[in-house]
N, C-alpha and C. Protein backbone atom coordinates (compact mmCIF):
# COMPACT_ATOMS: atom_id res chain seq x y z
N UNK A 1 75.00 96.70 73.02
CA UNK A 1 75.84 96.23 74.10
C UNK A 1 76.93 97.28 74.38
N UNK A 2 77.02 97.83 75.53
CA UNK A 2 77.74 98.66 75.99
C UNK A 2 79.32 98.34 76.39
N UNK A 3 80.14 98.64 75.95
CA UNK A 3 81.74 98.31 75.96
C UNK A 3 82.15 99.02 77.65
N UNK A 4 83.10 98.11 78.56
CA UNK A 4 83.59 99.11 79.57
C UNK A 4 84.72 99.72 79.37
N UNK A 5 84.25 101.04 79.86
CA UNK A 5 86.00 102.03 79.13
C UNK A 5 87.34 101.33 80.10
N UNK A 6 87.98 101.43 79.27
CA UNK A 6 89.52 100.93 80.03
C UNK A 6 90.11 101.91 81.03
N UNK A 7 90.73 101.18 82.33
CA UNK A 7 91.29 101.86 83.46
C UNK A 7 93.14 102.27 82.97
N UNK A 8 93.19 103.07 83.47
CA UNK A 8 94.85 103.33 83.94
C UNK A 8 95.35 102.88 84.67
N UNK A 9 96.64 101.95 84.76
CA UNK A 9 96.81 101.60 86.02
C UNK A 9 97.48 102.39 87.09
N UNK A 10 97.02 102.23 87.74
CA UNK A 10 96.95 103.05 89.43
C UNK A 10 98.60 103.05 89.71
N UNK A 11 99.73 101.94 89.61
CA UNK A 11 100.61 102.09 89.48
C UNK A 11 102.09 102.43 88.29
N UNK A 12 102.47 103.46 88.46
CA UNK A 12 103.47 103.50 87.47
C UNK A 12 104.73 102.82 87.34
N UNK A 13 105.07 101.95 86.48
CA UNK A 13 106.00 101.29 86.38
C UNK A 13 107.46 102.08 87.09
N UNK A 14 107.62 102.70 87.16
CA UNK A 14 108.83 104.03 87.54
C UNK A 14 109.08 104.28 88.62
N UNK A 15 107.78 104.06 89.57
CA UNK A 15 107.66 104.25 90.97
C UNK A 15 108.15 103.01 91.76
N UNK A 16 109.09 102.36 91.62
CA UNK A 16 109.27 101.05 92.64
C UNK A 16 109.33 101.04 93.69
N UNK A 17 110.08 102.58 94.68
CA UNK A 17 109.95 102.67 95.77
C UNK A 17 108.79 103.95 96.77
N UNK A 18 107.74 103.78 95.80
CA UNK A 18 106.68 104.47 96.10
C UNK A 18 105.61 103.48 96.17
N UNK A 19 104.73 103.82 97.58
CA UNK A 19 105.23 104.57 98.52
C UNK A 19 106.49 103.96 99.57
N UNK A 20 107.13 104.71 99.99
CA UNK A 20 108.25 103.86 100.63
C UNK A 20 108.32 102.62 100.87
N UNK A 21 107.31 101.98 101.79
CA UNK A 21 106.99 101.08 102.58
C UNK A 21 106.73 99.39 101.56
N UNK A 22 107.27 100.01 100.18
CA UNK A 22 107.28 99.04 99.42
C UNK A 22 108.57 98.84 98.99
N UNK A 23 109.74 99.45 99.26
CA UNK A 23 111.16 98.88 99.49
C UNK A 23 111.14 97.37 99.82
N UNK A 24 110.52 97.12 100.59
CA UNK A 24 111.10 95.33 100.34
C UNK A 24 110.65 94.33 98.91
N UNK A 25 109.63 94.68 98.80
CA UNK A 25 109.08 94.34 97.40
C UNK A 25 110.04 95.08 95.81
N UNK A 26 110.76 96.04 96.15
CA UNK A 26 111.38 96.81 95.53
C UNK A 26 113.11 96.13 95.36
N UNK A 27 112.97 95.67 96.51
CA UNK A 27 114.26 94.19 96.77
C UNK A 27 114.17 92.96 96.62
N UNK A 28 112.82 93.00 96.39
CA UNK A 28 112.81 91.11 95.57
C UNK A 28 112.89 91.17 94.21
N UNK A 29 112.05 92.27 93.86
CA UNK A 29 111.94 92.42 92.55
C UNK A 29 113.42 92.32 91.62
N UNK A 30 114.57 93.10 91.95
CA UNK A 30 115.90 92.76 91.81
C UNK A 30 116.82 91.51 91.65
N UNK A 31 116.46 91.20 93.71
CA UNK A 31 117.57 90.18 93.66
C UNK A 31 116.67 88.40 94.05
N UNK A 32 115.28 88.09 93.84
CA UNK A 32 114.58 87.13 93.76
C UNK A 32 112.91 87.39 93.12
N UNK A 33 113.13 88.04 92.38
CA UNK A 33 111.80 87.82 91.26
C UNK A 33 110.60 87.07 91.28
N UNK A 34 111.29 85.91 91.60
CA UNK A 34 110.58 84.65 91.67
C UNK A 34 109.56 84.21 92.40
N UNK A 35 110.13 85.13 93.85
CA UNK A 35 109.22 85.16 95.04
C UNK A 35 108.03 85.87 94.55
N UNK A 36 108.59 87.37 93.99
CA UNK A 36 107.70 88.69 93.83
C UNK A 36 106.34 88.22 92.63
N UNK A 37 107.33 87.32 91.39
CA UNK A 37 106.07 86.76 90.50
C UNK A 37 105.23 85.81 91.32
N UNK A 38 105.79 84.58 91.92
CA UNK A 38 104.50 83.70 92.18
C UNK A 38 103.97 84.74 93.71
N UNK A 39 104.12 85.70 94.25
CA UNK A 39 103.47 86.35 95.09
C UNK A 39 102.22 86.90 94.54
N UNK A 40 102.81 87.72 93.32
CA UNK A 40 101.70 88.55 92.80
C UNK A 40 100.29 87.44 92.04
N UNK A 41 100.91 86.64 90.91
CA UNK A 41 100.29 85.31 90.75
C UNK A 41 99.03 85.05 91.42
N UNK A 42 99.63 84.37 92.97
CA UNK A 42 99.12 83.80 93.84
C UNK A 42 97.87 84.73 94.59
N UNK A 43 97.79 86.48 94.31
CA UNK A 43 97.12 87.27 94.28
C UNK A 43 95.89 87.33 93.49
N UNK A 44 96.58 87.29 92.49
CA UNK A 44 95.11 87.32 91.27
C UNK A 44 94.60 86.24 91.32
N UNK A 45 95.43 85.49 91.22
CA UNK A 45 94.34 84.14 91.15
C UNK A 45 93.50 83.61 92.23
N UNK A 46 93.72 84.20 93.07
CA UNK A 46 92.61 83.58 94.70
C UNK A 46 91.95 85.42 94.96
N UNK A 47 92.11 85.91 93.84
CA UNK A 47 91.18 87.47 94.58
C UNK A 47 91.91 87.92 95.47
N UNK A 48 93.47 88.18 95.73
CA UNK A 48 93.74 88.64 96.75
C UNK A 48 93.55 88.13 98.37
N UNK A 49 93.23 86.71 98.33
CA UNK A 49 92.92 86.11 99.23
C UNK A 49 94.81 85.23 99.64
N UNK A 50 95.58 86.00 100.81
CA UNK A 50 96.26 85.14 101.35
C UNK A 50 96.75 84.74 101.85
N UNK A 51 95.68 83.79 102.66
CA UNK A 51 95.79 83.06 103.69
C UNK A 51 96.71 81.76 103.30
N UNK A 52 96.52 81.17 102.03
CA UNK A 52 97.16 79.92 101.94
C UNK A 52 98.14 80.10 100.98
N UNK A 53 99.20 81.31 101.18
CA UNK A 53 100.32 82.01 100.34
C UNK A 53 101.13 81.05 101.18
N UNK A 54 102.01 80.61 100.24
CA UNK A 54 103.72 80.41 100.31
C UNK A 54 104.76 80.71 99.21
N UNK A 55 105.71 81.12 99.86
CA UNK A 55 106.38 82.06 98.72
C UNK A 55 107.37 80.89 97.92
N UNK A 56 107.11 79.43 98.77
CA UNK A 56 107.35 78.29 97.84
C UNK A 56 106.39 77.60 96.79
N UNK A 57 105.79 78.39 95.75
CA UNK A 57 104.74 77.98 95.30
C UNK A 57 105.22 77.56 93.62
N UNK A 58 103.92 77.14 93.13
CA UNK A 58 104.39 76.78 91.27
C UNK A 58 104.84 77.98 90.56
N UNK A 59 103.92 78.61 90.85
CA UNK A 59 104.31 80.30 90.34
C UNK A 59 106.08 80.54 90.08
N UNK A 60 106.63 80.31 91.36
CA UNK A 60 107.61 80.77 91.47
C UNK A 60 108.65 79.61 91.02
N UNK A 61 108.61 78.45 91.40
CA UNK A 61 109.22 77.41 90.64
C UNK A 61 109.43 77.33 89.42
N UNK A 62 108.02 78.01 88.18
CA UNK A 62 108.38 77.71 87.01
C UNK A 62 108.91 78.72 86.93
N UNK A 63 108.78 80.02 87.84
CA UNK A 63 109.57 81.19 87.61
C UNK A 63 110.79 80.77 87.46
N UNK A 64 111.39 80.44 88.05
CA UNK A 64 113.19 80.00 88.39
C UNK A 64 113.67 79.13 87.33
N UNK A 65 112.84 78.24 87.09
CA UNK A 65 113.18 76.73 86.13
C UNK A 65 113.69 78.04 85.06
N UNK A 66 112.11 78.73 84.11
CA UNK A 66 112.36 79.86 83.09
C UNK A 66 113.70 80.88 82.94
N UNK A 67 113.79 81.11 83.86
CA UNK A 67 115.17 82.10 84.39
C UNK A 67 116.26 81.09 83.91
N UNK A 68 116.37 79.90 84.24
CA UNK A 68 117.87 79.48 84.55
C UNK A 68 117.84 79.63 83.04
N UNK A 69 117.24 79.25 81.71
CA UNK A 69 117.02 78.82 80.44
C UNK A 69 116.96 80.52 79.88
N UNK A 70 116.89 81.02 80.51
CA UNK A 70 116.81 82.76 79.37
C UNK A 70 115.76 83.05 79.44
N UNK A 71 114.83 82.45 80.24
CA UNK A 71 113.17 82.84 79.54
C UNK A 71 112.38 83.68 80.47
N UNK A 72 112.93 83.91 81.43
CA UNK A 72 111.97 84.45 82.46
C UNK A 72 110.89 85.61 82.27
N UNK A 73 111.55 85.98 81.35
CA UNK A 73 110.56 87.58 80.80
C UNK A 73 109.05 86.97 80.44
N UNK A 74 109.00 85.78 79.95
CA UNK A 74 107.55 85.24 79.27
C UNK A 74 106.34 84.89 80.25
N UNK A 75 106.87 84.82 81.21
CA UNK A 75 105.55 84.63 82.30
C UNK A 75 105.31 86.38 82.94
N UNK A 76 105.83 86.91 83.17
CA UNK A 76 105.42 88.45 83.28
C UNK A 76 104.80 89.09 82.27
N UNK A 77 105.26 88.92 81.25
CA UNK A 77 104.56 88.78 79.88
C UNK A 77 103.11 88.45 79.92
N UNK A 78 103.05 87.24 80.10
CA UNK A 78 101.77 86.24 80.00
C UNK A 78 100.74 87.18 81.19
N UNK A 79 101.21 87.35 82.36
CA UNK A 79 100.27 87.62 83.39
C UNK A 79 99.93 89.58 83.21
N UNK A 80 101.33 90.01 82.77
CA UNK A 80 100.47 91.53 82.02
C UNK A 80 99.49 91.33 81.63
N UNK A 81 99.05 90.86 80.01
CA UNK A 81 98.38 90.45 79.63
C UNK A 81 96.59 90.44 80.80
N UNK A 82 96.97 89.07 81.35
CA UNK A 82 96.07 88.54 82.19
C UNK A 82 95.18 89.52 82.93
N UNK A 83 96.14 90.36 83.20
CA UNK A 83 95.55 91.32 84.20
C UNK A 83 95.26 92.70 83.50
N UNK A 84 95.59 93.14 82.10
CA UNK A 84 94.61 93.61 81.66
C UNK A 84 93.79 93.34 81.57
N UNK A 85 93.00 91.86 81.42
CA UNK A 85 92.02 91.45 81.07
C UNK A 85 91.15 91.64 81.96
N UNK A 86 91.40 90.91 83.16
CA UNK A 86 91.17 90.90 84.67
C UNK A 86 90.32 92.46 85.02
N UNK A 87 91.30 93.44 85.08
CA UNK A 87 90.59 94.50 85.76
C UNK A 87 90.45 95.66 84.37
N UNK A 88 90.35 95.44 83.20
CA UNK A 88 90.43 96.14 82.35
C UNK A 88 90.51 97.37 82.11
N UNK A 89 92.35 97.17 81.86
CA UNK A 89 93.44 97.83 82.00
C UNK A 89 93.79 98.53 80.42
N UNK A 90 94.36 99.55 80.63
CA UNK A 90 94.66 100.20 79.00
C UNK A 90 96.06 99.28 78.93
N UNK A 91 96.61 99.38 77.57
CA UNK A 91 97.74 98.63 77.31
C UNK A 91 97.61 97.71 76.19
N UNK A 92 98.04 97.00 75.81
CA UNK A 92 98.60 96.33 74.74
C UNK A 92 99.92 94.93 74.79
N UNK A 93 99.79 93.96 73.72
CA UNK A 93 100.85 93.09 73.70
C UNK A 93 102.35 93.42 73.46
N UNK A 94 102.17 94.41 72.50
CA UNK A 94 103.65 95.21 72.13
C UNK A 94 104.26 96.06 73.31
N UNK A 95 103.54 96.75 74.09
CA UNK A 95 104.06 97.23 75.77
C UNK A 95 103.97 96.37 76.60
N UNK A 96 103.11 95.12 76.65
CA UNK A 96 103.21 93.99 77.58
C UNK A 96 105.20 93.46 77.54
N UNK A 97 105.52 93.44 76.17
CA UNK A 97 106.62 92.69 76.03
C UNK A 97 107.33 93.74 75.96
N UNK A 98 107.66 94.80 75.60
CA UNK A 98 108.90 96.09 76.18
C UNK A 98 109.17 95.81 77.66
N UNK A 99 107.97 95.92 78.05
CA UNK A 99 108.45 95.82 80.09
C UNK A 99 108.67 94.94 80.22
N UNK A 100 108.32 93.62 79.95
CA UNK A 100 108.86 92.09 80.38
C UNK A 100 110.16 92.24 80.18
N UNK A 101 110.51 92.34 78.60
CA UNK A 101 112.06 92.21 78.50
C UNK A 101 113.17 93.62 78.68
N UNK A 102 112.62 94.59 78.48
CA UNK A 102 113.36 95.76 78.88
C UNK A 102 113.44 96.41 80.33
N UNK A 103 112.24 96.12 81.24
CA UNK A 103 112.39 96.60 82.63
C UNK A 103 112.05 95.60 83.28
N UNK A 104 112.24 94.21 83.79
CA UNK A 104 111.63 93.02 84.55
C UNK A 104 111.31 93.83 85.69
N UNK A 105 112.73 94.17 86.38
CA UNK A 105 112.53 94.28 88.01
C UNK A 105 111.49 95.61 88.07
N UNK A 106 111.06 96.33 87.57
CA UNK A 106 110.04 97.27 87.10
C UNK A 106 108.94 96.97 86.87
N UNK A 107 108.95 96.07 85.81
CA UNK A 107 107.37 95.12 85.58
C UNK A 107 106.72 94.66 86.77
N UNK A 108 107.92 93.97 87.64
CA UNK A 108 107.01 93.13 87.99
C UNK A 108 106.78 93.48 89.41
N UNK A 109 107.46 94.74 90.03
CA UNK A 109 106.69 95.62 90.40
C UNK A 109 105.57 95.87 90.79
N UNK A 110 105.25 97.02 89.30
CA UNK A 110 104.06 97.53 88.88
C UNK A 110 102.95 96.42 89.36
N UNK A 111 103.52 95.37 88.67
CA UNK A 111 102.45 94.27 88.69
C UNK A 111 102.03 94.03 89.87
N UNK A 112 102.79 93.76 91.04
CA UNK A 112 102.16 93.37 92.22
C UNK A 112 101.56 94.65 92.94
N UNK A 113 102.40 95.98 92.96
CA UNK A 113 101.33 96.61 93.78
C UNK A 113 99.89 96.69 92.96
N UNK A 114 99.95 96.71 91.59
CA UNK A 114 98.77 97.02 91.11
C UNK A 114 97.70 95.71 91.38
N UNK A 115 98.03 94.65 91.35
CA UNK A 115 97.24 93.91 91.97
C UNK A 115 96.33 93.56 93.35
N UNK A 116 97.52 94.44 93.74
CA UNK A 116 97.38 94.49 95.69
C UNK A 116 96.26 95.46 95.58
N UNK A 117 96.49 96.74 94.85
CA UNK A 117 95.51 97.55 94.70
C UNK A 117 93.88 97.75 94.26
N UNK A 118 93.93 96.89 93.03
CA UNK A 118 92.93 96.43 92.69
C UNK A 118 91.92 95.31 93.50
N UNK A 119 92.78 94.62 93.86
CA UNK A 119 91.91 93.33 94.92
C UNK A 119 91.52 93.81 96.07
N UNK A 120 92.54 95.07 96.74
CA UNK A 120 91.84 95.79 98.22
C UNK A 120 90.70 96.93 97.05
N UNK A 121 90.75 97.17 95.94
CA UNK A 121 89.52 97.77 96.03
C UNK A 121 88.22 97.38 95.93
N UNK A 122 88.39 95.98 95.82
CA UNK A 122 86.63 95.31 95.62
C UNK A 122 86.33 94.25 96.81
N UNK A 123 87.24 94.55 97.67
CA UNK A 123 86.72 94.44 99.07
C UNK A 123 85.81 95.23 100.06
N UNK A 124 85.10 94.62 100.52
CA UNK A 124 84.08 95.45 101.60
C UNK A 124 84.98 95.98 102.62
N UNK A 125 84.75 96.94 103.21
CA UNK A 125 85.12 97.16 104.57
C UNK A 125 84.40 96.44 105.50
N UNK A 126 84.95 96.11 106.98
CA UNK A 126 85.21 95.17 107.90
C UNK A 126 83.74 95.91 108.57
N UNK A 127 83.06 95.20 108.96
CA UNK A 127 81.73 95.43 110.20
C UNK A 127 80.70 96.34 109.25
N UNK A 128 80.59 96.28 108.10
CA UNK A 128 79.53 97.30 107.46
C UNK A 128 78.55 95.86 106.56
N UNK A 129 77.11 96.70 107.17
CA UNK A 129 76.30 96.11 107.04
C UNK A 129 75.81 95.63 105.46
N UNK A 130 76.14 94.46 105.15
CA UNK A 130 75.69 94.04 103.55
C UNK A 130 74.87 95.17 103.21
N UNK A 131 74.68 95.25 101.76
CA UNK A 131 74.13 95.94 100.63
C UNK A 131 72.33 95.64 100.68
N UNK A 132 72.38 94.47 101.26
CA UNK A 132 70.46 93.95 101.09
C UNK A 132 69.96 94.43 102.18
N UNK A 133 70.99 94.33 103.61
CA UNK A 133 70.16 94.60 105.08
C UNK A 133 70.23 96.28 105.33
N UNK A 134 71.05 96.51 104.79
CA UNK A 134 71.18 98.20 104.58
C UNK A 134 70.18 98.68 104.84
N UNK A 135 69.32 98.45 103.54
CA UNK A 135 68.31 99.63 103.32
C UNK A 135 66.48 99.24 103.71
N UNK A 136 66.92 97.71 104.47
CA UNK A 136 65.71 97.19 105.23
C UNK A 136 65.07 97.86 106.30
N UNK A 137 63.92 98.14 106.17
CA UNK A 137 62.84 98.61 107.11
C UNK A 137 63.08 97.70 108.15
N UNK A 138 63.12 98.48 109.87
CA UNK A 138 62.80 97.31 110.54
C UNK A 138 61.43 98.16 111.67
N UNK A 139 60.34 97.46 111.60
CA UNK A 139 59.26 97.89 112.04
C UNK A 139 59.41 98.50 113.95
N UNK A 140 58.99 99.37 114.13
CA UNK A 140 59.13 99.62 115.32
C UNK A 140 57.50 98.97 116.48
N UNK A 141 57.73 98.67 117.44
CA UNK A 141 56.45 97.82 118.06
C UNK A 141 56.25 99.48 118.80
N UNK A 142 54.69 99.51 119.25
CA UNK A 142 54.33 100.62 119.85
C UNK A 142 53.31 99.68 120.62
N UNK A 143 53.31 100.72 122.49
CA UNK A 143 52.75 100.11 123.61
C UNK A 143 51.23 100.88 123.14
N UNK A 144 50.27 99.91 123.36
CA UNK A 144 49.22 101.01 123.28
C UNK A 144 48.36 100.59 125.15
């Protein structure tokens, strides 16, 4: 049985305002978290599907409840984790929990563009012909 080698993630924790155009995400992450966790959340768990996103969601509720109590670092925690698993990611529990509790607004970040990233990469592009009809013969009629 063949093991799959582990990915790097595509985003570096360090980069928050790379590429630019992620400054607003770079401003939740700071000053409402909560939004940015149950956003990213709400990502993985529907495949990047979102249509039925609200940035009033559970995600972010237990986000806030956790916060008011000291705890908020443990669900960024939990979903590191997750998403190594998910797109199998290099990393570990002992660096899962450095970034939770030593860089949040950093973590959680990383976390969403890398999610954003990963879910637009196992999407098809728009008007291209499935994988089965592709490579189908289609007979040509001849006048005789």
């Amino acid at each position: 049985m063949a093991t799959m080698q582990k990915q790097d993630w595509h985003h570096k924790g360090s980069s928050c305002c790379t590429p630019f155009g992620t400054c607003n995400s770079s401003c939740l992450s700071w000053w409402c978290p909560c939004i940015l966790y149950g956003r990213t959340r709400h990502r993985m768990r529907t495949n990047g599907d979102m249509s039925k996103y609200s940035c009033c969601n559970t995600s972010c509720a237990t986000f806030t409840g956790m916060a008011c109590v000291g705890l908020s670092w443990i669900l960024p925690l939990i979903n590191r984790g997750d998403m190594r698993a998910k797109y199998n990611l290099t990393g570990n529990g002992c660096k899962d929990c450095l970034c939770a509790c030593c860089c949040a607004p950093c973590d959680l970040m990383q976390q969403d563009k890398e999610v954003q990233h990963r879910e637009e990469q196992g999407k098809p592009l728009l008007n291209q012909p499935g994988r089965a009809d592709s490579m189908k013969y289609a007979p040509q009629w001849q006048q005789q």
